[in-house]
PDB file of N, CA and C in Angstrom:
ATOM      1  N   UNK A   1      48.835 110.242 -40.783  1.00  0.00           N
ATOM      2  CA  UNK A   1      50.181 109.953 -41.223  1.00  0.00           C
ATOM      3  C   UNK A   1      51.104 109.936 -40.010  1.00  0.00           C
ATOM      4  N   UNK A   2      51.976 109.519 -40.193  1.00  0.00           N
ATOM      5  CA  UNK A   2      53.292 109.563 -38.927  1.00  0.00           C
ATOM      6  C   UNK A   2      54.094 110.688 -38.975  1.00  0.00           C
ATOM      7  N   UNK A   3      54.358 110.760 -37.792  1.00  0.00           N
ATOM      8  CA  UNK A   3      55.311 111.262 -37.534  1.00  0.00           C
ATOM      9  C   UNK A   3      56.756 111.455 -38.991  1.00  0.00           C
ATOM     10  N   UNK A   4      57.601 112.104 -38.732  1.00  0.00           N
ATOM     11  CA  UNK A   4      58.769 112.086 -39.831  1.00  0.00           C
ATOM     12  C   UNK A   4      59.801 111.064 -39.047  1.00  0.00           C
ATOM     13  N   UNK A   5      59.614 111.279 -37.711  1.00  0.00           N
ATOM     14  CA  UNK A   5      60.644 110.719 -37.357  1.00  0.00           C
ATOM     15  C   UNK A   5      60.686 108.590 -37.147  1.00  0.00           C
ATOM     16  N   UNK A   6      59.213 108.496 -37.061  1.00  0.00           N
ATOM     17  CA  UNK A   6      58.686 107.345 -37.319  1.00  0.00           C
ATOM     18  C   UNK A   6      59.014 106.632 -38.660  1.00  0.00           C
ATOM     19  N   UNK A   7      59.160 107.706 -39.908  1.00  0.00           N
ATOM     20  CA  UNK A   7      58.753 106.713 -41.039  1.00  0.00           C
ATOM     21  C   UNK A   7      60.592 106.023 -41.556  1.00  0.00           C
ATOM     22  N   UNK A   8      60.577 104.764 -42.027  1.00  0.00           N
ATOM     23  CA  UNK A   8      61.976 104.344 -42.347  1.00  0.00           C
ATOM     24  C   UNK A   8      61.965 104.944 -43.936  1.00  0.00           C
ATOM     25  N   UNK A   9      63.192 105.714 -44.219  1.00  0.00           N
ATOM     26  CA  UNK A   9      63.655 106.001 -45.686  1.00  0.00           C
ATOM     27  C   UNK A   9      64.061 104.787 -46.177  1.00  0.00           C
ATOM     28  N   UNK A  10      63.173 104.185 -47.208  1.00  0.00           N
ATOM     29  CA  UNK A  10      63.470 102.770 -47.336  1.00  0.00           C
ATOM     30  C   UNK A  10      64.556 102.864 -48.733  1.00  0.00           C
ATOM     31  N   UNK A  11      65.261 103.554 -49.017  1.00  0.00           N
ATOM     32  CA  UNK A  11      66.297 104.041 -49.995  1.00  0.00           C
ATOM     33  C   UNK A  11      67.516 103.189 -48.872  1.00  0.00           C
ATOM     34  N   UNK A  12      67.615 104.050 -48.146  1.00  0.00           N
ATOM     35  CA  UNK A  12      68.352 103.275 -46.781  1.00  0.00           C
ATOM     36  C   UNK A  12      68.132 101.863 -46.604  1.00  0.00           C
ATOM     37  N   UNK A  13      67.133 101.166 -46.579  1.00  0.00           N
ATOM     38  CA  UNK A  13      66.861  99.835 -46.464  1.00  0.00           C
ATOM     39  C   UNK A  13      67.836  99.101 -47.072  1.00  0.00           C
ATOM     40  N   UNK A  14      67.457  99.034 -48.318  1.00  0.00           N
ATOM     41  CA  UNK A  14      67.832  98.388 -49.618  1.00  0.00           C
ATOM     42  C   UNK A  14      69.396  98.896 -49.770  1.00  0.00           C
ATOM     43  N   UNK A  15      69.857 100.189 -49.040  1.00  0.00           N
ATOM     44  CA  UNK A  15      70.993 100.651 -49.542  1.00  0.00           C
ATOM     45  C   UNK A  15      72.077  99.958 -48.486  1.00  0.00           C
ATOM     46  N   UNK A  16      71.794  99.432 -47.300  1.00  0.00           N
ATOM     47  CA  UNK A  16      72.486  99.135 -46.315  1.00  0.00           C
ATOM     48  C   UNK A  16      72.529  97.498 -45.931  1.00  0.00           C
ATOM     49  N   UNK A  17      71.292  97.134 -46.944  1.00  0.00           N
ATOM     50  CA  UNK A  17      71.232  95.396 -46.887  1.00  0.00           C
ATOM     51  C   UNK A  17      71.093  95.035 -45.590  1.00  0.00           C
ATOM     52  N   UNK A  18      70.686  94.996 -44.564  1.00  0.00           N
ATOM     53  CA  UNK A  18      70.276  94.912 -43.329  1.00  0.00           C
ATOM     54  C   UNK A  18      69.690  93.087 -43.055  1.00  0.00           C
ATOM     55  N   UNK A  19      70.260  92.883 -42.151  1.00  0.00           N
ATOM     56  CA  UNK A  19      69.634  91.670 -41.760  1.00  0.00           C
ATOM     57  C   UNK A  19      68.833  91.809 -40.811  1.00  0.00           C
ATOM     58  N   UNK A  20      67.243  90.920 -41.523  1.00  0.00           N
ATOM     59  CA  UNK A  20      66.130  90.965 -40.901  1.00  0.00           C
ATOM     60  C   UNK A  20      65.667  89.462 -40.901  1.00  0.00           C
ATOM     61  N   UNK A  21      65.031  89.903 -39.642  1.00  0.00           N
ATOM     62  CA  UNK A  21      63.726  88.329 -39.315  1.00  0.00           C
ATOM     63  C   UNK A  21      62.518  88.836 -40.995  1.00  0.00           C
ATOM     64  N   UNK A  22      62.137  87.526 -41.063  1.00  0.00           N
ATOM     65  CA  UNK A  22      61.150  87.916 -42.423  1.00  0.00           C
ATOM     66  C   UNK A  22      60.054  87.113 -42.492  1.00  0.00           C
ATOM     67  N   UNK A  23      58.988  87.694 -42.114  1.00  0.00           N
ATOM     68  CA  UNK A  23      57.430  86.862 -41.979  1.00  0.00           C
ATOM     69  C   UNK A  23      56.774  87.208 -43.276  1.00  0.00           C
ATOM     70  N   UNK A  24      56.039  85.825 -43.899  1.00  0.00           N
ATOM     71  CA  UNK A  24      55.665  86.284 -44.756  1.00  0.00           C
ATOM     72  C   UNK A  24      53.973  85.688 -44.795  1.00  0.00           C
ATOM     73  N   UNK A  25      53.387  86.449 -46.233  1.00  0.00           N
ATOM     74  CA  UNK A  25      51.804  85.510 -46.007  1.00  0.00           C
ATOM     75  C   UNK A  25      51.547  85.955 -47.454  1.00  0.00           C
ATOM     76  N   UNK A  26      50.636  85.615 -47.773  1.00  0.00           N
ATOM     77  CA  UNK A  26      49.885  85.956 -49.135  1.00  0.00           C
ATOM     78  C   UNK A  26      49.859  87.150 -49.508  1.00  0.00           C
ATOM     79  N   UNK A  27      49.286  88.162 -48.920  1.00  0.00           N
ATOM     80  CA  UNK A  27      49.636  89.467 -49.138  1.00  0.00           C
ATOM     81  C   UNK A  27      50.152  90.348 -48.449  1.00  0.00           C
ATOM     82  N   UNK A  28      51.382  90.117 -47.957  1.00  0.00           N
ATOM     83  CA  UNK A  28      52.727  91.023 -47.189  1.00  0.00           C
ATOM     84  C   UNK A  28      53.633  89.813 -46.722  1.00  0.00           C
ATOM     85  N   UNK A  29      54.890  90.872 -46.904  1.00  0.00           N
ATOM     86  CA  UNK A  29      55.957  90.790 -46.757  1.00  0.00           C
ATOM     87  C   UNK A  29      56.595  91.472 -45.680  1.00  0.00           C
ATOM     88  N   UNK A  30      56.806  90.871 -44.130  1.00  0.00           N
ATOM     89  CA  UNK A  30      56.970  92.086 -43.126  1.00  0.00           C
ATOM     90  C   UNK A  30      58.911  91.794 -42.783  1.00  0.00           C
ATOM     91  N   UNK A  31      59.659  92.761 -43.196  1.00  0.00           N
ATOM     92  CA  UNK A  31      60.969  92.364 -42.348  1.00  0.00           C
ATOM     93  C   UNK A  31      60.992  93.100 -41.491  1.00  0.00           C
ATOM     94  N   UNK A  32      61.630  92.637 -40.219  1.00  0.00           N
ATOM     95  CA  UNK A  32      62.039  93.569 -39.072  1.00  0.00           C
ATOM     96  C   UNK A  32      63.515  93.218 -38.836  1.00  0.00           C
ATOM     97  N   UNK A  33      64.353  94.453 -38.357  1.00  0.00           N
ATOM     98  CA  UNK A  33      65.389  94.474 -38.529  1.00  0.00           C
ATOM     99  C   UNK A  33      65.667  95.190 -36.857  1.00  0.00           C
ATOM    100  N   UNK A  34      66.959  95.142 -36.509  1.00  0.00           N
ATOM    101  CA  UNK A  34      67.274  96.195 -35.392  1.00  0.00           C
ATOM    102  C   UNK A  34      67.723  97.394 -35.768  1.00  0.00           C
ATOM    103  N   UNK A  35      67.464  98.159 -34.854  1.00  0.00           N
ATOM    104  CA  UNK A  35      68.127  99.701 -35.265  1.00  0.00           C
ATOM    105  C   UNK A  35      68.588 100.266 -34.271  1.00  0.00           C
ATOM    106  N   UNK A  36      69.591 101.112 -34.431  1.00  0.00           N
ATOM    107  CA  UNK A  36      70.431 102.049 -33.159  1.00  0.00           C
ATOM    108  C   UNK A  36      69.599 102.841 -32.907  1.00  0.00           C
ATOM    109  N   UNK A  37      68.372 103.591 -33.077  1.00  0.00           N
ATOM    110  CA  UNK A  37      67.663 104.419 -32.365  1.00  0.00           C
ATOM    111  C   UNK A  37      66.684 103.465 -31.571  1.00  0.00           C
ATOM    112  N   UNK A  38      66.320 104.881 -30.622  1.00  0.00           N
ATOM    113  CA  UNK A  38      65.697 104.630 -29.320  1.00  0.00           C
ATOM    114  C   UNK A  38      64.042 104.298 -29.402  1.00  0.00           C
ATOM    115  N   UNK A  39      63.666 104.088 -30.731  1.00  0.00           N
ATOM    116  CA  UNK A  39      62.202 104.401 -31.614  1.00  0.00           C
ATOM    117  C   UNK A  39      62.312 103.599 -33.323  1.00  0.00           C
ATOM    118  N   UNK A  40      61.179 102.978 -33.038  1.00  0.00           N
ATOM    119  CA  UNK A  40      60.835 102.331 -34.057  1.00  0.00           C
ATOM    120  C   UNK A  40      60.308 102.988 -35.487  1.00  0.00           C
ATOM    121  N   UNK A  41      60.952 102.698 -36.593  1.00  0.00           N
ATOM    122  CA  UNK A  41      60.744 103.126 -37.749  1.00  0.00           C
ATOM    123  C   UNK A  41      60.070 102.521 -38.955  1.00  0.00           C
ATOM    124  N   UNK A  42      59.020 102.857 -39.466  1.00  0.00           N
ATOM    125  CA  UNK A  42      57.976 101.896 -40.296  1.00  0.00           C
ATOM    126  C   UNK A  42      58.270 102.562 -41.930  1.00  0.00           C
ATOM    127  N   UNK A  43      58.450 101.379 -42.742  1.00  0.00           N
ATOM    128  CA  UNK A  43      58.310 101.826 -44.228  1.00  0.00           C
ATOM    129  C   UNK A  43      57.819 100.890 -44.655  1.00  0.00           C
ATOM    130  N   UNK A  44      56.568 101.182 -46.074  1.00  0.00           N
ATOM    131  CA  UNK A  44      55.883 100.660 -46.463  1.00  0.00           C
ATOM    132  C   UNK A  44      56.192 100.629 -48.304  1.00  0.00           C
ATOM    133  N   UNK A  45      56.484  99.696 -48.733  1.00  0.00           N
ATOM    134  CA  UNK A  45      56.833  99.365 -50.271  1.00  0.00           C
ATOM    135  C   UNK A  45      55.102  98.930 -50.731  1.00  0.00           C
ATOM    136  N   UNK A  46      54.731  99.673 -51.870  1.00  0.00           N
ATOM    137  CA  UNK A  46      53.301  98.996 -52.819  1.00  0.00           C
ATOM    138  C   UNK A  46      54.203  99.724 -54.136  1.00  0.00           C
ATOM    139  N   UNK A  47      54.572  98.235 -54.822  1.00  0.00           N
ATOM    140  CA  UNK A  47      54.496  98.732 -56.321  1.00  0.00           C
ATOM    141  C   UNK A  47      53.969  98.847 -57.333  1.00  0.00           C
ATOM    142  N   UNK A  48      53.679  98.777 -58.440  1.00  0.00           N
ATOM    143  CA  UNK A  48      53.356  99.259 -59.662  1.00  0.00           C
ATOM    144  C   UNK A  48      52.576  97.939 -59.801  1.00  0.00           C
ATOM    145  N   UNK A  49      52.900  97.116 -59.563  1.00  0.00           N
ATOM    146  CA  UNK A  49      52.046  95.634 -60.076  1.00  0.00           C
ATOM    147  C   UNK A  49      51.068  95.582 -58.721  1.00  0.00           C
ATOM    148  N   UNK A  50      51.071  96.022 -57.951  1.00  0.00           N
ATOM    149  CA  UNK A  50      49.696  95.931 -56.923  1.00  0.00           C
ATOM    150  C   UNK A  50      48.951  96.915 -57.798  1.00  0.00           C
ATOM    151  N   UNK A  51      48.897  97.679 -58.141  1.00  0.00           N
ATOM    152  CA  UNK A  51      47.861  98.008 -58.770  1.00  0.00           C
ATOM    153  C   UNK A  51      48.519  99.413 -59.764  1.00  0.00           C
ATOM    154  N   UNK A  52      47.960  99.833 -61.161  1.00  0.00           N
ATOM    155  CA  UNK A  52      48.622 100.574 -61.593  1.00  0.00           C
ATOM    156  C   UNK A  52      48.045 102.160 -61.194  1.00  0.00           C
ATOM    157  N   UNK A  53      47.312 102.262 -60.610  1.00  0.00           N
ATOM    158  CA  UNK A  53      46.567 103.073 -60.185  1.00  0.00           C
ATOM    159  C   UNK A  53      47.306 104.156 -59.100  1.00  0.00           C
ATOM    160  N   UNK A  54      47.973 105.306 -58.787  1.00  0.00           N
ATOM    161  CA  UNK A  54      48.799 105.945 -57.828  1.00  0.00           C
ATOM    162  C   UNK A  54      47.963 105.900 -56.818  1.00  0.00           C
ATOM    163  N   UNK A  55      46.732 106.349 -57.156  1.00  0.00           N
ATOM    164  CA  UNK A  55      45.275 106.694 -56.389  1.00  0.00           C
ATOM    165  C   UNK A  55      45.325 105.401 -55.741  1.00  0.00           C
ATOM    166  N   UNK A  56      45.111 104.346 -56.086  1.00  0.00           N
ATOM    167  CA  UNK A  56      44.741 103.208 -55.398  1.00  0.00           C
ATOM    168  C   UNK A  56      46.102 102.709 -54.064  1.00  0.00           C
ATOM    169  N   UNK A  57      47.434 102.971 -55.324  1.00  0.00           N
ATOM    170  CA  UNK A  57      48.103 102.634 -54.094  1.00  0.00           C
ATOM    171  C   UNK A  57      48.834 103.271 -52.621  1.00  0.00           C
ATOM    172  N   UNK A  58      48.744 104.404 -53.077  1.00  0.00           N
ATOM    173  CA  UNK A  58      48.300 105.355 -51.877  1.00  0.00           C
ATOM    174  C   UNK A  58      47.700 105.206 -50.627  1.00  0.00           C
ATOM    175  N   UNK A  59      46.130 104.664 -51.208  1.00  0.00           N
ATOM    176  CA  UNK A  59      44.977 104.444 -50.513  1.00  0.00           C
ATOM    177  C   UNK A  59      45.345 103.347 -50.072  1.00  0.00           C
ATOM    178  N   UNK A  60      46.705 102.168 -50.009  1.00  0.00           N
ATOM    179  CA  UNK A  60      46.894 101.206 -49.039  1.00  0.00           C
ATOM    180  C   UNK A  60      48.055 101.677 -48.372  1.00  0.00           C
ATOM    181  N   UNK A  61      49.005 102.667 -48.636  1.00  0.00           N
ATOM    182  CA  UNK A  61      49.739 102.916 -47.635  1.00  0.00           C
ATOM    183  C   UNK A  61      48.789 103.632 -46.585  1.00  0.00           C
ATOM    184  N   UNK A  62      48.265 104.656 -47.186  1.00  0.00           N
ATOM    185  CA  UNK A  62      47.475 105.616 -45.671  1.00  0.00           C
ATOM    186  C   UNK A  62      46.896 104.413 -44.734  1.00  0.00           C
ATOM    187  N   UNK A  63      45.968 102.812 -45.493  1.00  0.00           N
ATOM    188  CA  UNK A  63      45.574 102.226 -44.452  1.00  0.00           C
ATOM    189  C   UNK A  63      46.779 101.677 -43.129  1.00  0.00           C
ATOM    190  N   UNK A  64      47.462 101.178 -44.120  1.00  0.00           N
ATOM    191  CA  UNK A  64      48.748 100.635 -43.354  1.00  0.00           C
ATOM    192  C   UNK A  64      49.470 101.654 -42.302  1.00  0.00           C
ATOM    193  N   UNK A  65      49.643 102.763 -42.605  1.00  0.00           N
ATOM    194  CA  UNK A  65      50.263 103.386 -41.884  1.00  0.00           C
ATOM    195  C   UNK A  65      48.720 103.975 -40.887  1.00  0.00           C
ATOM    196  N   UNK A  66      47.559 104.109 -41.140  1.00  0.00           N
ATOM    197  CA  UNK A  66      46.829 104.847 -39.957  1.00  0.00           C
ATOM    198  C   UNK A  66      47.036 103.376 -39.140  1.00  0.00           C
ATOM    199  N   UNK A  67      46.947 102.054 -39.245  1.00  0.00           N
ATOM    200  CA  UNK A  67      47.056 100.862 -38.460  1.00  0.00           C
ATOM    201  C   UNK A  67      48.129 100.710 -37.822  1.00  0.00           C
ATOM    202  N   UNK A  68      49.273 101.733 -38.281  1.00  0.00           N
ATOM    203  CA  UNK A  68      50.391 101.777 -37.609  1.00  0.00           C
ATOM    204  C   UNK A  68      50.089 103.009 -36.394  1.00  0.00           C
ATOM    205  N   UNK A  69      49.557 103.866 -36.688  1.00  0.00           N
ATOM    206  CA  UNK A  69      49.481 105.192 -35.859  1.00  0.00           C
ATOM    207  C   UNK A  69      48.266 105.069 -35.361  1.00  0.00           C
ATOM    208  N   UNK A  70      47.746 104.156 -34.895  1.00  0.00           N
ATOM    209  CA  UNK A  70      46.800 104.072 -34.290  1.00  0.00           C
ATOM    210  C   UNK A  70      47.400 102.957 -33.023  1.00  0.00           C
ATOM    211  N   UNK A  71      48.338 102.457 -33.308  1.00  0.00           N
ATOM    212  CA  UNK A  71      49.201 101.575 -32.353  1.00  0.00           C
ATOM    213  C   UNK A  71      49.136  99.806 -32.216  1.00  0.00           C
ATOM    214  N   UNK A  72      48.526  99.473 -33.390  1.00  0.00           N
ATOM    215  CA  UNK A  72      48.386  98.377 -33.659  1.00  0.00           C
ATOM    216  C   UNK A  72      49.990  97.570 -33.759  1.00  0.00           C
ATOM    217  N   UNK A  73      50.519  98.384 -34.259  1.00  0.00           N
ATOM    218  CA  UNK A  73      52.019  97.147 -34.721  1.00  0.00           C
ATOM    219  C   UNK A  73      53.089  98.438 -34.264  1.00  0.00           C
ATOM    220  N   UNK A  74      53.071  99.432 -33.512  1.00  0.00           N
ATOM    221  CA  UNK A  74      53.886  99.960 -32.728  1.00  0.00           C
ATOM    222  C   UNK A  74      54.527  98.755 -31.372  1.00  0.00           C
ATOM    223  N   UNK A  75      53.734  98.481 -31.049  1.00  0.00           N
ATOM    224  CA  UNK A  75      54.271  97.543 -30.111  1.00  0.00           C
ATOM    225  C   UNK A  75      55.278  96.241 -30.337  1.00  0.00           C
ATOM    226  N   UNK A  76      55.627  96.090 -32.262  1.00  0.00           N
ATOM    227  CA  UNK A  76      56.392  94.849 -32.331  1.00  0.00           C
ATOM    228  C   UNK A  76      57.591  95.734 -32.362  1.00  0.00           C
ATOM    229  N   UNK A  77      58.062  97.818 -32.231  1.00  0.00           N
ATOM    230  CA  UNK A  77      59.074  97.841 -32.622  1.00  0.00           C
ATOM    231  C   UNK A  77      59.517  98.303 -30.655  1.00  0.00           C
ATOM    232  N   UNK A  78      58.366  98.456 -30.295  1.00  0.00           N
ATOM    233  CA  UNK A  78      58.944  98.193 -28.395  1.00  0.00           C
ATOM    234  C   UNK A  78      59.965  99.728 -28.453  1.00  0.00           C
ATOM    235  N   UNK A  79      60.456  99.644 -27.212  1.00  0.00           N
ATOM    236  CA  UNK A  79      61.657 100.974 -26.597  1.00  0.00           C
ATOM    237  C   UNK A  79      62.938 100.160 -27.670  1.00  0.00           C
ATOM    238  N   UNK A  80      63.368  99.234 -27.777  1.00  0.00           N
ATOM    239  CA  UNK A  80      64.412  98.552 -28.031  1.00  0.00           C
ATOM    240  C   UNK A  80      64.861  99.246 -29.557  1.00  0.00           C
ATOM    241  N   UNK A  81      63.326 100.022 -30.351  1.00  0.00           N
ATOM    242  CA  UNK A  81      64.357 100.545 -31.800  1.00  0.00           C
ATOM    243  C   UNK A  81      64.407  99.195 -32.772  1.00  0.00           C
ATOM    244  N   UNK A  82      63.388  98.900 -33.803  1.00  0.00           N
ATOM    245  CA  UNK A  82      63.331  98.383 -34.525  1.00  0.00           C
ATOM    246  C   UNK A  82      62.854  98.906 -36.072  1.00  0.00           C
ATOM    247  N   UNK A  83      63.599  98.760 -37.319  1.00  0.00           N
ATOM    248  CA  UNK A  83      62.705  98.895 -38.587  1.00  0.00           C
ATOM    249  C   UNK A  83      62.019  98.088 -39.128  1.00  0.00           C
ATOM    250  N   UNK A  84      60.931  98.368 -39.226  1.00  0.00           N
ATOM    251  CA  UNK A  84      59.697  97.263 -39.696  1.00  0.00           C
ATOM    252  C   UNK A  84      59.715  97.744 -41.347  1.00  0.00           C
ATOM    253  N   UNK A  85      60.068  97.058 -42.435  1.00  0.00           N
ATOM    254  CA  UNK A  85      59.711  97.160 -43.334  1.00  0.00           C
ATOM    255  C   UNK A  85      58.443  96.321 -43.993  1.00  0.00           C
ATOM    256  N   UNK A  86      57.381  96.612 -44.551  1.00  0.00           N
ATOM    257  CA  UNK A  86      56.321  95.919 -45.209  1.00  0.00           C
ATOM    258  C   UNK A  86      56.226  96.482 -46.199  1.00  0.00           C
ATOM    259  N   UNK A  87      56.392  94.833 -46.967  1.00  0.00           N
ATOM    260  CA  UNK A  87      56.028  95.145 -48.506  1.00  0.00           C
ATOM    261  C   UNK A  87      54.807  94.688 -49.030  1.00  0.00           C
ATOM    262  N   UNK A  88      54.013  94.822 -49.611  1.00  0.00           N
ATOM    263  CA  UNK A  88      52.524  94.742 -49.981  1.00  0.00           C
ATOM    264  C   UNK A  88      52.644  94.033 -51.323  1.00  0.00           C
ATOM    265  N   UNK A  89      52.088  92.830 -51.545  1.00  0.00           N
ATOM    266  CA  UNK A  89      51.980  92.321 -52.973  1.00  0.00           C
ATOM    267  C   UNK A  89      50.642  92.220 -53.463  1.00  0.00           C
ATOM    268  N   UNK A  90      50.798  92.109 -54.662  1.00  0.00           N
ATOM    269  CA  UNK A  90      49.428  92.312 -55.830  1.00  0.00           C
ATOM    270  C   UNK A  90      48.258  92.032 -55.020  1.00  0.00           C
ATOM    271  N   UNK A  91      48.036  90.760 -54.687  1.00  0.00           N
ATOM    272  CA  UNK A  91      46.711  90.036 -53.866  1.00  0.00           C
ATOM    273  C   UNK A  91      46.302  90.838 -52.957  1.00  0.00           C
ATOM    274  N   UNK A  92      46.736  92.108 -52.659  1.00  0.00           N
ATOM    275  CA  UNK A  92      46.047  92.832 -51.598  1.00  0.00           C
ATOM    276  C   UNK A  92      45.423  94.265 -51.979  1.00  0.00           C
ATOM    277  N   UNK A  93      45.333  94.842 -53.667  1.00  0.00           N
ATOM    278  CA  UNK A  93      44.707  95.259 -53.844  1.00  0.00           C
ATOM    279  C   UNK A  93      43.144  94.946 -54.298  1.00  0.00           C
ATOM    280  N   UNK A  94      42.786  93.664 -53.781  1.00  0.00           N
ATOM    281  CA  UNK A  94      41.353  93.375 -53.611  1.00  0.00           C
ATOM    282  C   UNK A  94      40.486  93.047 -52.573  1.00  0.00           C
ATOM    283  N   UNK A  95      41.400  93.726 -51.197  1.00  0.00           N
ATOM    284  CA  UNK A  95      40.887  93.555 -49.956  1.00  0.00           C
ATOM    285  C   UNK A  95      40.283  95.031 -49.556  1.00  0.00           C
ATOM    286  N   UNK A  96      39.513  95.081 -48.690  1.00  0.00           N
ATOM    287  CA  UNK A  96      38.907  96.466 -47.867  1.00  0.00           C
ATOM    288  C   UNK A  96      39.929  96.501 -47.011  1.00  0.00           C
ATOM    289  N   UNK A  97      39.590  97.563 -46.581  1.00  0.00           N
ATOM    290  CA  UNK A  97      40.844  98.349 -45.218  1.00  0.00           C
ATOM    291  C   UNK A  97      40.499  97.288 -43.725  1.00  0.00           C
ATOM    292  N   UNK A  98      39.126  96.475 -43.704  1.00  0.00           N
ATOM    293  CA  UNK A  98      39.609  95.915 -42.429  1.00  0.00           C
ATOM    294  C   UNK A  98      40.428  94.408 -42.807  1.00  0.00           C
ATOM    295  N   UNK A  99      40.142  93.836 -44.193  1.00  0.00           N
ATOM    296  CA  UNK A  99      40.333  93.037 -44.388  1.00  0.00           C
ATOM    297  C   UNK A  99      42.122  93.640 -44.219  1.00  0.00           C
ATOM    298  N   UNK A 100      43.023  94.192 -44.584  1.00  0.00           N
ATOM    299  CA  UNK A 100      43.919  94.580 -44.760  1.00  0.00           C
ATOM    300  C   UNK A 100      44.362  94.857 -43.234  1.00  0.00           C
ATOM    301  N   UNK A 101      43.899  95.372 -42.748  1.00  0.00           N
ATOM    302  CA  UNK A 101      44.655  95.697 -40.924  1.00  0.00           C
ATOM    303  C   UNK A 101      43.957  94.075 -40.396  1.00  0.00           C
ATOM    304  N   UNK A 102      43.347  93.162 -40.646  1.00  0.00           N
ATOM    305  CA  UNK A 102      43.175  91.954 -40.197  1.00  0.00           C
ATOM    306  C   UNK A 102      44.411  91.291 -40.295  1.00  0.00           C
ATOM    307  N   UNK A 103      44.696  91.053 -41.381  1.00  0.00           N
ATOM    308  CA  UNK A 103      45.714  90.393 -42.432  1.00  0.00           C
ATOM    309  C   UNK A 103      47.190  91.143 -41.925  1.00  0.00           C
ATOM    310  N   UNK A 104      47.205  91.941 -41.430  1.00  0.00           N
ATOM    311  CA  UNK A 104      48.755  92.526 -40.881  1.00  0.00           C
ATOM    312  C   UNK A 104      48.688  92.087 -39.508  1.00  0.00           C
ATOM    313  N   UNK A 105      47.622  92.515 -38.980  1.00  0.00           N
ATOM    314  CA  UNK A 105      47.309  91.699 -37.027  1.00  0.00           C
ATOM    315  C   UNK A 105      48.147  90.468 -37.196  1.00  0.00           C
ATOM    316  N   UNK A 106      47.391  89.496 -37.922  1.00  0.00           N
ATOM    317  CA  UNK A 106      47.731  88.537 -38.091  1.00  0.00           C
ATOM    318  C   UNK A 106      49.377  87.870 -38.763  1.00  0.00           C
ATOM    319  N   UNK A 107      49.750  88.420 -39.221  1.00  0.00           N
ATOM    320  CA  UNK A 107      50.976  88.356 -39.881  1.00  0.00           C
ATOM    321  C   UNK A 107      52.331  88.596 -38.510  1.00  0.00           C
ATOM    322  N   UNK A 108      51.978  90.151 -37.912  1.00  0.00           N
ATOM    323  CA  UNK A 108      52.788  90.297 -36.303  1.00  0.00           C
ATOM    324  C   UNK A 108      52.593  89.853 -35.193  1.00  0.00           C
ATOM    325  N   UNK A 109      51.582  89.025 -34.947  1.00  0.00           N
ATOM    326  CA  UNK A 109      51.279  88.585 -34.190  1.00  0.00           C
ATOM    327  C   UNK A 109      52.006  87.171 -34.078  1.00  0.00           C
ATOM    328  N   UNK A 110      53.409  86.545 -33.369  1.00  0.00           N
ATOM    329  CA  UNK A 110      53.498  85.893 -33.200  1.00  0.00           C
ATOM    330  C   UNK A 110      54.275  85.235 -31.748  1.00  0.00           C
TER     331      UNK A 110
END
């Protein structure tokens, strides 16, 4: 898991309407936004229609976020202080965990 100071309170997101760049693909939704801190902040949205299962959707934040803390997509929020929000839609509770950190590589990578 991350850090506390890493993760974005995405209550805040939605509460502050933030303008973000917004990449999208079949299964995620990535906005990145700027932020006044010195450190990049990651929040991850899976709702109720990815799967109804808590258990299951859980089991795609921990992937998402160990792919984050392992330093895979640390590098799109740089020294500069960025919030990366990703939102996860339905079509991705039928992928495995590499298929899923493939599919995000690919999505930040541009």
């Amino acid at each position: 898991m991350l850090a506390k100071k890493f993760r974005l309170p995405i209550q805040d997101w939605f509460s502050e309407r933030k303008k973000a760049i917004t990449r999208k693909s079949s299964f995620f939704i990535v906005k990145i936004a700027d932020s006044d801190l010195a450190y990049g902040r990651f929040g991850v949205v899976v709702s109720s229609k990815v799967s109804k299962s808590a258990v299951n959707r859980n089991k795609i934040k921990r992937t998402i976020f160990d792919f984050i803390r392992l330093g895979k997509l640390r590098e799109i929020s740089g020294k500069t202080g960025k919030d990366v929000l990703i939102i996860v839609l339905p079509k991705t509770a039928k992928l495995e965990k590499e298929e899923i950190e493939k599919e995000l590589g690919e999505i930040i990578d541009y």
